[in-house]
Protein backbone atom coordinates (compact mmCIF):
# COMPACT_ATOMS: atom_id res chain seq x y z
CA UNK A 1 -6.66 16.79 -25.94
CA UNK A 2 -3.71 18.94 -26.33
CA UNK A 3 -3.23 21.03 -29.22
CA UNK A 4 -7.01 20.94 -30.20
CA UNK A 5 -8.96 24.24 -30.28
CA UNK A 6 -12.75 23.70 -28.62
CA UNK A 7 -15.06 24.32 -31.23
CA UNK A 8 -18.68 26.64 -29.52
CA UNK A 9 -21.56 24.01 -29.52
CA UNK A 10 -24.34 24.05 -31.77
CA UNK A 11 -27.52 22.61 -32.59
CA UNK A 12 -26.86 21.90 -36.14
CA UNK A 13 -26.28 17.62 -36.53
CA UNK A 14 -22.95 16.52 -36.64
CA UNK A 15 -21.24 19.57 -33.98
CA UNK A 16 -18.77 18.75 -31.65
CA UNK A 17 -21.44 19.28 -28.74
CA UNK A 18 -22.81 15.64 -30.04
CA UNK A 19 -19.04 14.28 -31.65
CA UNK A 20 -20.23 14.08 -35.25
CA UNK A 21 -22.81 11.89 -34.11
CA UNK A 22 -26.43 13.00 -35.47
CA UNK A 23 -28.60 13.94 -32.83
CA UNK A 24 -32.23 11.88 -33.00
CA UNK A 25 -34.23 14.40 -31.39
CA UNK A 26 -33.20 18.14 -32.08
CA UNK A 27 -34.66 20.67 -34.42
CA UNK A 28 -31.79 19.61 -37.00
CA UNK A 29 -32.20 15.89 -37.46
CA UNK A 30 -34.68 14.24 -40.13
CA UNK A 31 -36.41 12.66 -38.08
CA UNK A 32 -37.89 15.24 -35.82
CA UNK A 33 -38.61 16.91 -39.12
CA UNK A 34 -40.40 13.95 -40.64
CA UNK A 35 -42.72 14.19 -37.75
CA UNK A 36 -43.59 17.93 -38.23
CA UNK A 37 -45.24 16.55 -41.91
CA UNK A 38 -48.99 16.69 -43.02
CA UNK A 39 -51.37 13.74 -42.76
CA UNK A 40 -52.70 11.61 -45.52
CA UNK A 41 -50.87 9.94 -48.67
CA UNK A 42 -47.96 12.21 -48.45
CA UNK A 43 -47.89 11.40 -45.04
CA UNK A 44 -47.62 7.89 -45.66
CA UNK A 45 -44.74 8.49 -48.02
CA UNK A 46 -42.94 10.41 -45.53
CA UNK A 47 -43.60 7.52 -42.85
CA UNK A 48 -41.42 5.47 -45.00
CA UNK A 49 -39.32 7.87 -46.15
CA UNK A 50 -38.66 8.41 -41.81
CA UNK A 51 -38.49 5.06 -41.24
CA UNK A 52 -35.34 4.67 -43.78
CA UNK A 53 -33.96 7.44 -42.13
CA UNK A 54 -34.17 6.40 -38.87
CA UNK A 55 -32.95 2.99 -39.90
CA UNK A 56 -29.64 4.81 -41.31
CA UNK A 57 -29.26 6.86 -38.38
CA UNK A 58 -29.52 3.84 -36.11
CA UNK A 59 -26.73 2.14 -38.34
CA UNK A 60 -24.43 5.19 -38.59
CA UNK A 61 -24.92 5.98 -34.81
CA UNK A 62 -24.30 2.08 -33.89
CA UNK A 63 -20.84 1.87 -36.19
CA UNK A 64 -19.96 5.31 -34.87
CA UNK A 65 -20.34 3.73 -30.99
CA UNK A 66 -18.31 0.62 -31.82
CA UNK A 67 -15.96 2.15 -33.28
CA UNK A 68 -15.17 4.89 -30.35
CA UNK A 69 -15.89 1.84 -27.59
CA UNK A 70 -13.00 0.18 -29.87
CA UNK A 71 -10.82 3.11 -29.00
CA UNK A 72 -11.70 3.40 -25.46
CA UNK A 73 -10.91 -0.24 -24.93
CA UNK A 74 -7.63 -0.22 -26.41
CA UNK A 75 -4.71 -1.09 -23.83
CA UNK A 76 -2.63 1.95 -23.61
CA UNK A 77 0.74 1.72 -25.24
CA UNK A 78 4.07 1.24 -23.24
CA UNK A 79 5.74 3.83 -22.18
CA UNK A 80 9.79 4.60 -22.37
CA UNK A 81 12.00 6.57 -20.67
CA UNK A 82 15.91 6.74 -21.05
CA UNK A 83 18.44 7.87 -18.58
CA UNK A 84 20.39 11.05 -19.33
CA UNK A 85 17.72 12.29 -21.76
CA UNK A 86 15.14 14.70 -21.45
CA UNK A 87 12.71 13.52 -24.08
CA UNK A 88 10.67 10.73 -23.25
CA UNK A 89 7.42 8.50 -24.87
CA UNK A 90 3.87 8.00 -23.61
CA UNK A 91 1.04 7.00 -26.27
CA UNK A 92 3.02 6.65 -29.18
CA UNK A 93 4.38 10.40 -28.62
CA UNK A 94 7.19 12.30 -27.76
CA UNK A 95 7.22 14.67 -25.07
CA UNK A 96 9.91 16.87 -23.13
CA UNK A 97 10.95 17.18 -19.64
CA UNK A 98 12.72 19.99 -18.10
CA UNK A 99 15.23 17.43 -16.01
CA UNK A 100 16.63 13.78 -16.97
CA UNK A 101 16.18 10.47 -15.47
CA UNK A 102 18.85 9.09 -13.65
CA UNK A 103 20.11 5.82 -11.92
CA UNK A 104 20.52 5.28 -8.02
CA UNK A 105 21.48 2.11 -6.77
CA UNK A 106 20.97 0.24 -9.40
CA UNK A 107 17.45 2.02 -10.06
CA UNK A 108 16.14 4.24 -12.55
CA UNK A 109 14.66 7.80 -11.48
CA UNK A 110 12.08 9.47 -13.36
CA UNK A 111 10.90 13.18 -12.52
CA UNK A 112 7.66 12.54 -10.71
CA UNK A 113 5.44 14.69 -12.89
CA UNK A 114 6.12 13.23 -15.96
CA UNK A 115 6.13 9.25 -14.38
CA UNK A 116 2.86 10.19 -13.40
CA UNK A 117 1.45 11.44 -16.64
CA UNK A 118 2.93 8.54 -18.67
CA UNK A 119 1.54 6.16 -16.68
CA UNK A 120 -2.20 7.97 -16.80
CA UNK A 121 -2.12 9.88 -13.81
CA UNK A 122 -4.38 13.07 -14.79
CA UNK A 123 -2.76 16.42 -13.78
CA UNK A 124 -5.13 16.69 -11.16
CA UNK A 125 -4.29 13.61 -9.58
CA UNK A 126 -0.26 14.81 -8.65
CA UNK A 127 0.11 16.80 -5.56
CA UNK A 128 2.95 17.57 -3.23
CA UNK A 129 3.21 18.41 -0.03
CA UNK A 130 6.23 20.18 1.19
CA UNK A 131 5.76 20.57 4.83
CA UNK A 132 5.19 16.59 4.91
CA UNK A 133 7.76 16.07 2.03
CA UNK A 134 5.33 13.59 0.20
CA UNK A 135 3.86 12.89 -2.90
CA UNK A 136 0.53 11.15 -3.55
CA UNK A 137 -0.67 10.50 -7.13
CA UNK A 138 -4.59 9.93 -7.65
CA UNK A 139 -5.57 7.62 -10.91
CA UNK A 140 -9.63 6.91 -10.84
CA UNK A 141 -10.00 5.17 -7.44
CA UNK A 142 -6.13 3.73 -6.72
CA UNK A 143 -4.11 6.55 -4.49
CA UNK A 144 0.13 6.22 -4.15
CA UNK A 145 1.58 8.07 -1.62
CA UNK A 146 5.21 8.44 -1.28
CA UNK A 147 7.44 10.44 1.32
CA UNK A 148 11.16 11.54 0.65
CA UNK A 149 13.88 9.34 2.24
CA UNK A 150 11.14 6.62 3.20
CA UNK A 151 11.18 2.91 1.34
CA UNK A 152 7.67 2.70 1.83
CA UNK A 153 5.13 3.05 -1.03
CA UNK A 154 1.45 3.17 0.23
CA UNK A 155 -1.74 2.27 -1.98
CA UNK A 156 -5.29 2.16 -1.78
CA UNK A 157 -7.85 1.25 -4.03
CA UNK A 158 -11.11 2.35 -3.05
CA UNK A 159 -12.58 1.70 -0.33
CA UNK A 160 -9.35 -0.66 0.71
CA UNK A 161 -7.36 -1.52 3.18
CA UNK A 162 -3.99 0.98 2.56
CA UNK A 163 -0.97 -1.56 2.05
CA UNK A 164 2.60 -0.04 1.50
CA UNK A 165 5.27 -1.95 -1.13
CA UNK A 166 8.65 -1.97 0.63
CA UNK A 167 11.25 -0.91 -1.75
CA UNK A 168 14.77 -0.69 -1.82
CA UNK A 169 15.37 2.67 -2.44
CA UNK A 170 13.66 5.73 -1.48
CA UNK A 171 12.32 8.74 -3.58
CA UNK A 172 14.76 12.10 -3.65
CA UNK A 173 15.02 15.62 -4.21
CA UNK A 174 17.32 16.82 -7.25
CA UNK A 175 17.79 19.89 -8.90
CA UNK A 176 14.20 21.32 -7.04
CA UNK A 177 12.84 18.38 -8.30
CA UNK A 178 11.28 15.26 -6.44
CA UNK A 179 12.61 11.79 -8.23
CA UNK A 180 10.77 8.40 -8.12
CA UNK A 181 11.56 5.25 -8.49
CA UNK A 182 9.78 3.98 -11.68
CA UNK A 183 9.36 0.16 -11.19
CA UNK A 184 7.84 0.74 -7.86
CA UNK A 185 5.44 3.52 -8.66
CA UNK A 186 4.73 1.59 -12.24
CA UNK A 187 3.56 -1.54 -9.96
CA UNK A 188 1.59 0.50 -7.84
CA UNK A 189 -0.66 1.97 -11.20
CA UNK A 190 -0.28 -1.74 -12.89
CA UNK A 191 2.31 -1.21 -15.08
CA UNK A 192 5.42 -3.61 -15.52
CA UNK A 193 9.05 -2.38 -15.60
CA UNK A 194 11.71 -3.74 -18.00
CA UNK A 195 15.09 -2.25 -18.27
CA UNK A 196 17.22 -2.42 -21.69
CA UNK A 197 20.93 -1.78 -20.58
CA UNK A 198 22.11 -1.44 -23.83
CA UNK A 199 19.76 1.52 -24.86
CA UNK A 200 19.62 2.68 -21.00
CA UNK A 201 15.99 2.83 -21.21
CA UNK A 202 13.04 1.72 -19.32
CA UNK A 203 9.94 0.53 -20.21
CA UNK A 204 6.53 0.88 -18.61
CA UNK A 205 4.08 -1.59 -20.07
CA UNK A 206 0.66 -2.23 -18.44
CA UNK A 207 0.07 -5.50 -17.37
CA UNK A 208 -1.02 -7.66 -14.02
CA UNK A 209 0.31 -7.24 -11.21
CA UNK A 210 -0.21 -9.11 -7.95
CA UNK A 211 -1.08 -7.52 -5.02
CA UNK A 212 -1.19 -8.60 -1.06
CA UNK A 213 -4.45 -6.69 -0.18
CA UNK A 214 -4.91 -8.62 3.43
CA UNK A 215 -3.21 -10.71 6.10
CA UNK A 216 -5.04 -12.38 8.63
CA UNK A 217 -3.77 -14.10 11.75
CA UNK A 218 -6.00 -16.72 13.80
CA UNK A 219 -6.18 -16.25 16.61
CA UNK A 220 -4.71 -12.75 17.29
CA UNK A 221 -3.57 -12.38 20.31
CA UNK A 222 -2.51 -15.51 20.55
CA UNK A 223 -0.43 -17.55 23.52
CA UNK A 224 2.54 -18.49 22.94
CA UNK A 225 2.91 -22.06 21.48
CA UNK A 226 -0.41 -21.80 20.50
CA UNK A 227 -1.83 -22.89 17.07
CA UNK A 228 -1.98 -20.26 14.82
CA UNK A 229 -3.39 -19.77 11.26
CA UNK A 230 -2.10 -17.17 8.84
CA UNK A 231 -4.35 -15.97 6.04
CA UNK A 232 -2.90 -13.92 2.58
CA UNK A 233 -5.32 -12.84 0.12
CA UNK A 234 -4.04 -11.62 -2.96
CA UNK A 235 -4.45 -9.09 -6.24
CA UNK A 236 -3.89 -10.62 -9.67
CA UNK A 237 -1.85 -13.67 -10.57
CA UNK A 238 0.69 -14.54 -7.59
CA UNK A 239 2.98 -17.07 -6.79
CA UNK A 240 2.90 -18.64 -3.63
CA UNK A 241 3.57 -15.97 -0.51
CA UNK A 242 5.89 -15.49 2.06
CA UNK A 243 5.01 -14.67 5.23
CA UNK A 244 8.19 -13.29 7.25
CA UNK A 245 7.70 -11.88 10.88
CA UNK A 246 10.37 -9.59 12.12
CA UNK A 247 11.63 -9.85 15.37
CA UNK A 248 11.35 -13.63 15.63
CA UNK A 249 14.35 -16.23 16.63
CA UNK A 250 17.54 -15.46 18.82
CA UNK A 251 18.86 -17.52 21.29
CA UNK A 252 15.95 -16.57 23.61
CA UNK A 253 13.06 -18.12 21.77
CA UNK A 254 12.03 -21.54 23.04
CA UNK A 255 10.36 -22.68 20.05
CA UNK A 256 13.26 -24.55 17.81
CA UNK A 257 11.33 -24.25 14.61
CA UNK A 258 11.15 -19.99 15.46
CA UNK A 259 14.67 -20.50 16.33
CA UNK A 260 15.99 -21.04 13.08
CA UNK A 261 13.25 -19.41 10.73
CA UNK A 262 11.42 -16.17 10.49
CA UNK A 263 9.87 -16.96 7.06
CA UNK A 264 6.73 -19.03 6.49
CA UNK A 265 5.47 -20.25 3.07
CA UNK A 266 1.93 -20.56 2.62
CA UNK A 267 -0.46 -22.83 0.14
CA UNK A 268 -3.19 -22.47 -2.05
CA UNK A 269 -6.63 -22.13 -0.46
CA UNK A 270 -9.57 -20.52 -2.40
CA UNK A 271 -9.40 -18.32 -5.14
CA UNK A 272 -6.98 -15.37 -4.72
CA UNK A 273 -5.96 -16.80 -0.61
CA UNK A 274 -2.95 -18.55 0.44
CA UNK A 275 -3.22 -21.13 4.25
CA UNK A 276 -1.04 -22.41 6.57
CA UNK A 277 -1.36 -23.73 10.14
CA UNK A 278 1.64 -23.88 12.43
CA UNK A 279 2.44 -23.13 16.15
CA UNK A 280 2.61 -19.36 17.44
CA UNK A 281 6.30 -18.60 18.70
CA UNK A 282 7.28 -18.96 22.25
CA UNK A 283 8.38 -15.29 22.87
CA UNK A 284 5.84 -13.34 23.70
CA UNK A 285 6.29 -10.51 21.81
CA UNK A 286 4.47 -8.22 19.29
CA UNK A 287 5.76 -9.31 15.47
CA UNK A 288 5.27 -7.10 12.45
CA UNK A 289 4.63 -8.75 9.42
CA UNK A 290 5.55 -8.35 5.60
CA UNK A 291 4.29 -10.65 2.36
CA UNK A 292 6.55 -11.30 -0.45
CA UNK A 293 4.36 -12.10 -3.83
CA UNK A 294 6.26 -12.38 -7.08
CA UNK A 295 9.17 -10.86 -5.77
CA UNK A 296 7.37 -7.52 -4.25
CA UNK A 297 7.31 -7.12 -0.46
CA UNK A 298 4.28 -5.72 1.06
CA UNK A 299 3.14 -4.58 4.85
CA UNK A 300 1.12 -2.59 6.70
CA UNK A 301 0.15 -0.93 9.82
CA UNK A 302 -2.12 -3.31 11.37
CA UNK A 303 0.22 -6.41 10.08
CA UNK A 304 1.32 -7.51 13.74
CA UNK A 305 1.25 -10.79 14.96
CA UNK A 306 0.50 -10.55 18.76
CA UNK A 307 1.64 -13.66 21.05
CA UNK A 308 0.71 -12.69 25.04
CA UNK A 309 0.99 -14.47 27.84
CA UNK A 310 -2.56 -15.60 29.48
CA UNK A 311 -4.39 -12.88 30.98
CA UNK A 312 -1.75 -10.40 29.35
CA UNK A 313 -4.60 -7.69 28.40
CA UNK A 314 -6.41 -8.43 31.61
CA UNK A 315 -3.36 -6.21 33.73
CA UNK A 316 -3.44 -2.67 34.30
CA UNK A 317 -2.25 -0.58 30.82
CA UNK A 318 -0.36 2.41 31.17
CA UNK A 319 0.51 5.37 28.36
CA UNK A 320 4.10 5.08 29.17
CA UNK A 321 6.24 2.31 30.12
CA UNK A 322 7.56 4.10 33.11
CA UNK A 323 4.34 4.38 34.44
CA UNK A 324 3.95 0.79 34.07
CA UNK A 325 7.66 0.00 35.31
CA UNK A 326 6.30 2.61 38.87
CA UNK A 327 2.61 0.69 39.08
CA UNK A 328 4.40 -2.88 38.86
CA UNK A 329 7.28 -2.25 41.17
CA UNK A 330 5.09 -0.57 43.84
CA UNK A 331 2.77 -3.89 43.50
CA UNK A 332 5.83 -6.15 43.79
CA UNK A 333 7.99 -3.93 46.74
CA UNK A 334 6.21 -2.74 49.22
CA UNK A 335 7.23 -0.77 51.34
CA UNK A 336 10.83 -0.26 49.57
CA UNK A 337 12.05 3.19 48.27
CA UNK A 338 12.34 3.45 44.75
CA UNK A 339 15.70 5.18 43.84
CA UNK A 340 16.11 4.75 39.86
CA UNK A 341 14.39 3.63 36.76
CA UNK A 342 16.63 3.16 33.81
CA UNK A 343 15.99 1.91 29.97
CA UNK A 344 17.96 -0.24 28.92
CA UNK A 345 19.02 -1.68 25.14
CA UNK A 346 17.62 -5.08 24.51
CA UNK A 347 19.97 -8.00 24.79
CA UNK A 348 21.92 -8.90 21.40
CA UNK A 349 19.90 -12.01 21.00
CA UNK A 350 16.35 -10.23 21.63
CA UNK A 351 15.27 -9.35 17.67
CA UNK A 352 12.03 -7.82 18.65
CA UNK A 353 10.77 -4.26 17.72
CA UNK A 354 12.10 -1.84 20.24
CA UNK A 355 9.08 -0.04 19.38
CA UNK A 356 6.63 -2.51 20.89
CA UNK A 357 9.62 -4.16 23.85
CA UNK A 358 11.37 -2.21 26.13
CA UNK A 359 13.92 -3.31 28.87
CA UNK A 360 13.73 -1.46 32.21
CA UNK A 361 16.53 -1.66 35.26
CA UNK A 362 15.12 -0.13 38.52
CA UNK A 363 17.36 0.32 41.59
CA UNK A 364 15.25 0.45 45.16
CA UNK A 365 16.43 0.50 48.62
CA UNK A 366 14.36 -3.06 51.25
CA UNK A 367 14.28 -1.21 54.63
CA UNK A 368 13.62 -5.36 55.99
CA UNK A 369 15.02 -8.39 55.50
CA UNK A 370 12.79 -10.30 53.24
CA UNK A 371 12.23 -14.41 52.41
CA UNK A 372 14.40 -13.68 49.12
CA UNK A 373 16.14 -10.42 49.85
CA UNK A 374 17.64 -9.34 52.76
CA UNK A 375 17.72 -5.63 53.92
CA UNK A 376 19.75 -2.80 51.42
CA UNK A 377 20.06 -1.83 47.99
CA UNK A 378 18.95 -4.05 44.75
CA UNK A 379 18.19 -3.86 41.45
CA UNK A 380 15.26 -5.76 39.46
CA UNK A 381 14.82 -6.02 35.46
CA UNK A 382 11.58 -5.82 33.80
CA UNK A 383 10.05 -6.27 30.44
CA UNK A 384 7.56 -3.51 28.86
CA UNK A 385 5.10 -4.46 26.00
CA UNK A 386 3.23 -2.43 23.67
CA UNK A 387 -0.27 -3.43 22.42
CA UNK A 388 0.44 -2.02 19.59
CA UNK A 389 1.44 1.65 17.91
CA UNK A 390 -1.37 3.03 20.00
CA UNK A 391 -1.69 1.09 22.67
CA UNK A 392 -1.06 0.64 26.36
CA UNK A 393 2.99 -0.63 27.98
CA UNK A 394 1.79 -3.66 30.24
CA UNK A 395 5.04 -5.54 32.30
CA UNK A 396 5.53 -8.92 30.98
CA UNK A 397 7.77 -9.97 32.95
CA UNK A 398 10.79 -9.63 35.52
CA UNK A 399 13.72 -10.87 37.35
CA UNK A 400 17.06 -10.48 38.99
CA UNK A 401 18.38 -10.61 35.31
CA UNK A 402 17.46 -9.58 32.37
């Protein structure tokens, strides 16, 4: 603890090598003496003399447990900060920072170093990396990671599936110092935020918070206008979630109930999982997902809903899409002269990811006259999926128009 002085350790009973606690089998205690003593009478007496001794040990040493176990038990106290001042609270004390919280879009910044070590982050457990402008704080098995200008909060506990909190802000760099955003990073460490506006302070007080750990889609891929089952389990004590795929709806999506909602709320299953059943959209498309529990919105990598047309996987994958666009075209023109490939944007109507849909225009010369076209110059749309952030483009379709 700060501002103690480490005492050297001893053998003599009550030392801080054994925390005032007598030790029951070293050279100092009463008992190891008692057992040194001479048979006969005497040693009788000293028998029950030892077994007092022992008895009072055993008592002292059991109070002296219970009453540390109380300590280490206790919830820690809330924690305050106040914007514009350099002093802040964390256990019931008073410490000083060498910059001030702040406000930013209606949210309160706290210098990460200290927000870490009021909400009992060790000083071990803060690093930064400046070539990757992040931040990841460490506290016993739960990791944060945060990057500058990025609204995404990661966390994993354990052994766990990483899931990032979307928030509305982003951390930032002032005055050579990197600022967080306290209610996020306090939810992340299972703390509560609470904001006085008269006083300009807030408060950091542990408590539970709920937590989308895993979503599930069944099947995944699936066709579209499929049934579908979506699966949310969830940390602490939640209200019910909200499943919300974006990319979903436009004027291009045959299924009316997709058409006019991207949100889905879910009902109680088993303990700690939230069910529904519906119909898949009629887009194919790849969807990526978020869960809103108690007013936090969560995602992750691997959130995608996937809805393929039939065989979709079973076709030739390719690293880029213009490979795919060349292998397609050759398979659908023979024989004609490729002149052009060009990206472009996605219709106005098309929501979907332009990370996972691309739009391709190629321009080819027909030497023939065919059954559909006749001989000359033409043009031909096609659309590229991705299976995935790492996997192949496959053509999903094509026409005359996009």
């Amino acid at each position: 603890m700060a501002g103690c002085s480490r005492r050297k350790a001893s053998n003599k009973p009550g030392n801080a090598a054994t925390g005032g606690i007598f030790p029951l089998f070293s050279s100092g205690n009463p008992v190891a003496r008692a057992k040194a003593a001479v048979p006969g009478k005497a040693a009788a007496q000293r028998c029950r003399v030892c077994s007092g001794l022992v008895s009072a040990v055993l008592a002292v040493n059991a109070a002296l447990v219970l009453c540390w176990g109380s300590w280490a038990q206790a919830a820690p106290a809330p924690a305050h900060f106040w914007v514009g001042r350099v002093s802040y609270e964390a256990n019931a004390r008073q410490y000083t920072m060498d910059v001030a919280p702040y406000v930013s879009e209606g949210r309160t910044y706290v210098p990460v170093r200290y927000l870490a070590y009021a909400l009992g982050v060790p000083e071990e457990g803060v690093r930064w990396d400046g070539a990757a402008q992040t931040v990841s704080l460490r506290k016993q098995d739960v990791i944060l990671r945060l990057k500058l200008s990025s609204p995404l909060l990661e966390r994993q506990a354990g052994t766990g599936p990483s899931v990032s909190l979307v928030m509305d802000v982003a951390p930032e760099m002032r005055s050579g110092r990197v600022f967080l955003p306290a209610r996020y990073v306090a939810a992340g460490l299972g703390y509560s935020a609470a904001w006085g506006s008269a006083t300009q302070q807030v408060t950091l007080a542990p408590g539970e918070i709920a937590w989308a750990e895993e979503l599930v889609f069944d099947p995944n891929p699936v066709e579209p206008d499929k049934g579908l089952s979506i699966l949310v389990r969830t940390s602490g004590s939640a209200s019910r979630p909200v499943v919300r795929l974006r990319g979903v709806g436009g004027s291009a999506e045959p299924n009316e109930y997709w058409r006019q909602a991207d949100k889905i709320t879910l009902s109680p299953g088993g303990p700690g999982e939230w069910v529904v059943g519906l119909l898949s959209p009629g887009q194919a498309g790849v969807y990526p997902a978020e869960v809103t529990v108690n007013g936090l919105t969560f995602t992750a990598g691997n959130w995608l809903l996937k809805v393929y047309p039939e065989g979709f996987l079973n076709r030739p994958g390719y690293a880029t899409p213009e490979e795919a666009v060349r292998a397609r075209f050759a398979q659908d023109f023979k024989g004609c002269s490729l002149r052009e490939i060009e990206e472009r944007p996605l219709l106005p109507d098309d929501l979907r990811d332009p990370r996972y849909h691309k739009l391709f225009l190629v321009t080819f010369y027909q030497p023939y006259d065919g059954p559909v076209l006749p001989a000359g110059m033409h043009s031909y749309f096609y659309y590229i999926l991705r299976d995935g952030p790492n996997g192949f483009w496959r053509v999903a379709g094509g026409g005359t128009g996009p």
